[in-house]
Protein backbone atom coordinates (compact mmCIF):
# COMPACT_ATOMS: atom_id res chain seq x y z
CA UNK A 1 -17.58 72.55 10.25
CA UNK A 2 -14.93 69.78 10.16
CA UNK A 3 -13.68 68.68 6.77
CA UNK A 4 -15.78 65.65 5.46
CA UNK A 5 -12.67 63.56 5.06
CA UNK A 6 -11.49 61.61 7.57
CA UNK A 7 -8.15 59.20 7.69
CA UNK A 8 -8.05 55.49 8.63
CA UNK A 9 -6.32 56.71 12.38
CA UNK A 10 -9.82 58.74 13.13
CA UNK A 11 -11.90 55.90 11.70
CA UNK A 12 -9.99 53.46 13.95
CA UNK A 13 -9.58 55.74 16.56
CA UNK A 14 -13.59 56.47 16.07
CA UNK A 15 -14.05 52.48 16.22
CA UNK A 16 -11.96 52.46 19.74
CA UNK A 17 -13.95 54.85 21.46
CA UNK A 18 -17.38 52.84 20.21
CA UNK A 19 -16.36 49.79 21.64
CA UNK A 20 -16.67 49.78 25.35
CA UNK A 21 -14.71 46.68 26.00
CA UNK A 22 -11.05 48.73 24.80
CA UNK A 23 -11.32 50.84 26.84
CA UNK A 24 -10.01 48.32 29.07
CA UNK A 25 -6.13 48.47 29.89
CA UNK A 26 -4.62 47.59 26.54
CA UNK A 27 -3.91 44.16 26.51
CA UNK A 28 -0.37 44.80 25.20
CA UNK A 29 0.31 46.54 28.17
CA UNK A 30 3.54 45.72 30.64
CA UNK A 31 2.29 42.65 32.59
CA UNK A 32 -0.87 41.16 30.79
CA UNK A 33 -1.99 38.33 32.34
CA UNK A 34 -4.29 35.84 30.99
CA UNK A 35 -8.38 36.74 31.60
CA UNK A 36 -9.63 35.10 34.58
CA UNK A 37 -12.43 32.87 34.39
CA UNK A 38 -11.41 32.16 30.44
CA UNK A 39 -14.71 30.88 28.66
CA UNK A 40 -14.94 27.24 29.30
CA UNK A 41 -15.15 26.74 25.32
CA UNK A 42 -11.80 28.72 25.01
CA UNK A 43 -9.36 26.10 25.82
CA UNK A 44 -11.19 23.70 23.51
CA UNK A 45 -11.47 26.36 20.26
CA UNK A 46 -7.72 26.84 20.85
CA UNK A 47 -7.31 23.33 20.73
CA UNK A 48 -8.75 23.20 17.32
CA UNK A 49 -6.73 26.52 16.06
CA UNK A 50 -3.47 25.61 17.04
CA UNK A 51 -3.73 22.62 14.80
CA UNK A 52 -4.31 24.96 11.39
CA UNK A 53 -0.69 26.47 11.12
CA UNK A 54 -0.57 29.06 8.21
CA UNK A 55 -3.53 30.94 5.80
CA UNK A 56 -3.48 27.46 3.36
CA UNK A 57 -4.70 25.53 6.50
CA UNK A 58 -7.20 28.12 8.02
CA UNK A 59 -10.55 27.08 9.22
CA UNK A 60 -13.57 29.07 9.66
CA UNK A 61 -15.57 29.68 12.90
CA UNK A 62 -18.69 27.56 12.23
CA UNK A 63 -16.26 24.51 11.73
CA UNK A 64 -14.21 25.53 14.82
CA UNK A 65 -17.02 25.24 16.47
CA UNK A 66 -17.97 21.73 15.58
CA UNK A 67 -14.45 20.15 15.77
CA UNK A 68 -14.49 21.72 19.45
CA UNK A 69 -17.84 20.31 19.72
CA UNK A 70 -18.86 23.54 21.41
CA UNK A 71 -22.53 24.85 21.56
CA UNK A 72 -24.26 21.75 19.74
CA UNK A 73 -27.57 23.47 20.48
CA UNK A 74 -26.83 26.41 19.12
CA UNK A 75 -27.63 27.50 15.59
CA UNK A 76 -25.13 28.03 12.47
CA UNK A 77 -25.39 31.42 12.89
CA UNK A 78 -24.89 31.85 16.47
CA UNK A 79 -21.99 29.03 16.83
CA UNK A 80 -20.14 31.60 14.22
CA UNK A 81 -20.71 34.40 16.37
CA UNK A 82 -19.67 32.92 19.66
CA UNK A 83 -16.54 31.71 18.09
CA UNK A 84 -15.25 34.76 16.45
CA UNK A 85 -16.60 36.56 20.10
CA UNK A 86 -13.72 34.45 22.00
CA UNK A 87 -11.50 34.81 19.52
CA UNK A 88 -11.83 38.47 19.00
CA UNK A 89 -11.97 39.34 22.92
CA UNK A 90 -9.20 36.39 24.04
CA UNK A 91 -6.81 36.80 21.34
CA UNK A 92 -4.33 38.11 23.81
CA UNK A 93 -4.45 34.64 25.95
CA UNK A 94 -4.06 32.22 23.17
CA UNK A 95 -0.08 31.12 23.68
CA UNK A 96 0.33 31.89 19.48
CA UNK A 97 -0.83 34.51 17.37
CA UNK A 98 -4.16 34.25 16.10
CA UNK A 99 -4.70 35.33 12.05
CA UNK A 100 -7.71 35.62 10.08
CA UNK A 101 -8.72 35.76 6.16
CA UNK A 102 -11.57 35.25 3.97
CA UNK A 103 -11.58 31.46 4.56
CA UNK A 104 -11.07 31.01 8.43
CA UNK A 105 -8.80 31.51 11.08
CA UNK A 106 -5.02 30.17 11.45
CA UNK A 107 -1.80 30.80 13.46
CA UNK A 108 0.84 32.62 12.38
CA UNK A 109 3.28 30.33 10.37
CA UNK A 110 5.85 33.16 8.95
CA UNK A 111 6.91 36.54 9.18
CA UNK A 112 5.48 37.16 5.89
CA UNK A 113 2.18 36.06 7.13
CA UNK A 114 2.10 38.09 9.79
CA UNK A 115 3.50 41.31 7.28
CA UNK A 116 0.30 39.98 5.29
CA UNK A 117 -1.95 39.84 7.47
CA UNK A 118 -1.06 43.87 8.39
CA UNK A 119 -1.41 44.96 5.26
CA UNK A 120 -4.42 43.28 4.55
CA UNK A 121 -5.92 45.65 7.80
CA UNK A 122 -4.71 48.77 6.91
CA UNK A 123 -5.71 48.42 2.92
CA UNK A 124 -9.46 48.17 4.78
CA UNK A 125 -9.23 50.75 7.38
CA UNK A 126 -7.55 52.65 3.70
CA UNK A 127 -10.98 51.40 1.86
CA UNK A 128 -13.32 52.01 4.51
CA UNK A 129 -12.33 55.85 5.56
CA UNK A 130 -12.49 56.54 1.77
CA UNK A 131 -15.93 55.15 1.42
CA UNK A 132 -16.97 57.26 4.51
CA UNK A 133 -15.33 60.52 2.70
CA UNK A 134 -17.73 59.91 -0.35
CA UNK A 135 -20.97 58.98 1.77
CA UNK A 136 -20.23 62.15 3.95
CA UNK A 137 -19.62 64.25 0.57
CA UNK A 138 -22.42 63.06 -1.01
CA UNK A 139 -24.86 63.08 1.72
CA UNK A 140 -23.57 66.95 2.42
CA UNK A 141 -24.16 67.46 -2.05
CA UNK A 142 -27.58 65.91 -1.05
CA UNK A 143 -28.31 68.87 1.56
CA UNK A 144 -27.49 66.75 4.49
CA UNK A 145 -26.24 68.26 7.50
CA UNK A 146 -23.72 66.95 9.43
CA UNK A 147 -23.74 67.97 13.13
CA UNK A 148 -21.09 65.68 14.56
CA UNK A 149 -19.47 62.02 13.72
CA UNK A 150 -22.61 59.93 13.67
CA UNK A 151 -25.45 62.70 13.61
CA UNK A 152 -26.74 64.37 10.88
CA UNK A 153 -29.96 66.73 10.33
């Protein structure tokens, strides 16, 4: 039986393989080119983010969503979602680097943002695959059997 702990790379690596839409060529790959058929609320969200430069200025996806006046129908909830959606799946065809925090979203203003905003990722991937080691280890102390990543008996 594999070892119960298990290090940020196979939780990330674990997250990859869940998520249907990376397995897509890797948008970092020699000649990326823009989605086609970009979201028609795209161009106006980016409008909005490129005018919060740096983490003092960010601005968080419900009001993105109103100062792009995008999906008035919508509820709170959902105009959150939708935003971070486009964000998260487009962030390779904004022209500047998209960053997020606590308190909103904002482009990159500094190296040492950017060095930030890194560390601040791997510190939870760090967090979360230790809080995974103790669920599995207690779960197994609990007479839980683990059968493979995501199963248990």
């Amino acid at each position: 039986m594999k070892s119960v702990a298990t290090t940020g790379l196979e939780l990330f690596e674990w997250g990859v393989a869940q998520n249907r839409e990376l397995r897509a060529p890797h948008p970092h790959a020699p000649g990326h080119k823009p989605a086609e058929g970009l979201p028609p609320e795209f161009h106006a969200i980016a409008d909005v983010l490129r005018h919060h430069q740096g983490a003092s200025h960010s601005i968080n996806a419900y009001d993105i969503a109103i100062a792009a006046n995008v999906w008035p129908q919508a509820s709170r909830e959902s105009r959150r979602c939708k935003v971070r959606e486009i964000i998260r799946s487009h962030m390779m065809d904004f022209k500047f680097l998209v960053l997020g925090c606590t308190t909103g979203y904002y482009t990159a203003d500094s190296p040492d943002e950017i060095a930030h905003y890194e560390r601040s990722i791997c510190s939870r991937i760090r967090e979360m695959s230790i809080r995974l080691r103790d669920v599995r280890r207690k779960a197994s102390e609990q007479g839980f059997t683990r059968i493979e990543r995501g199963h248990w008996t």
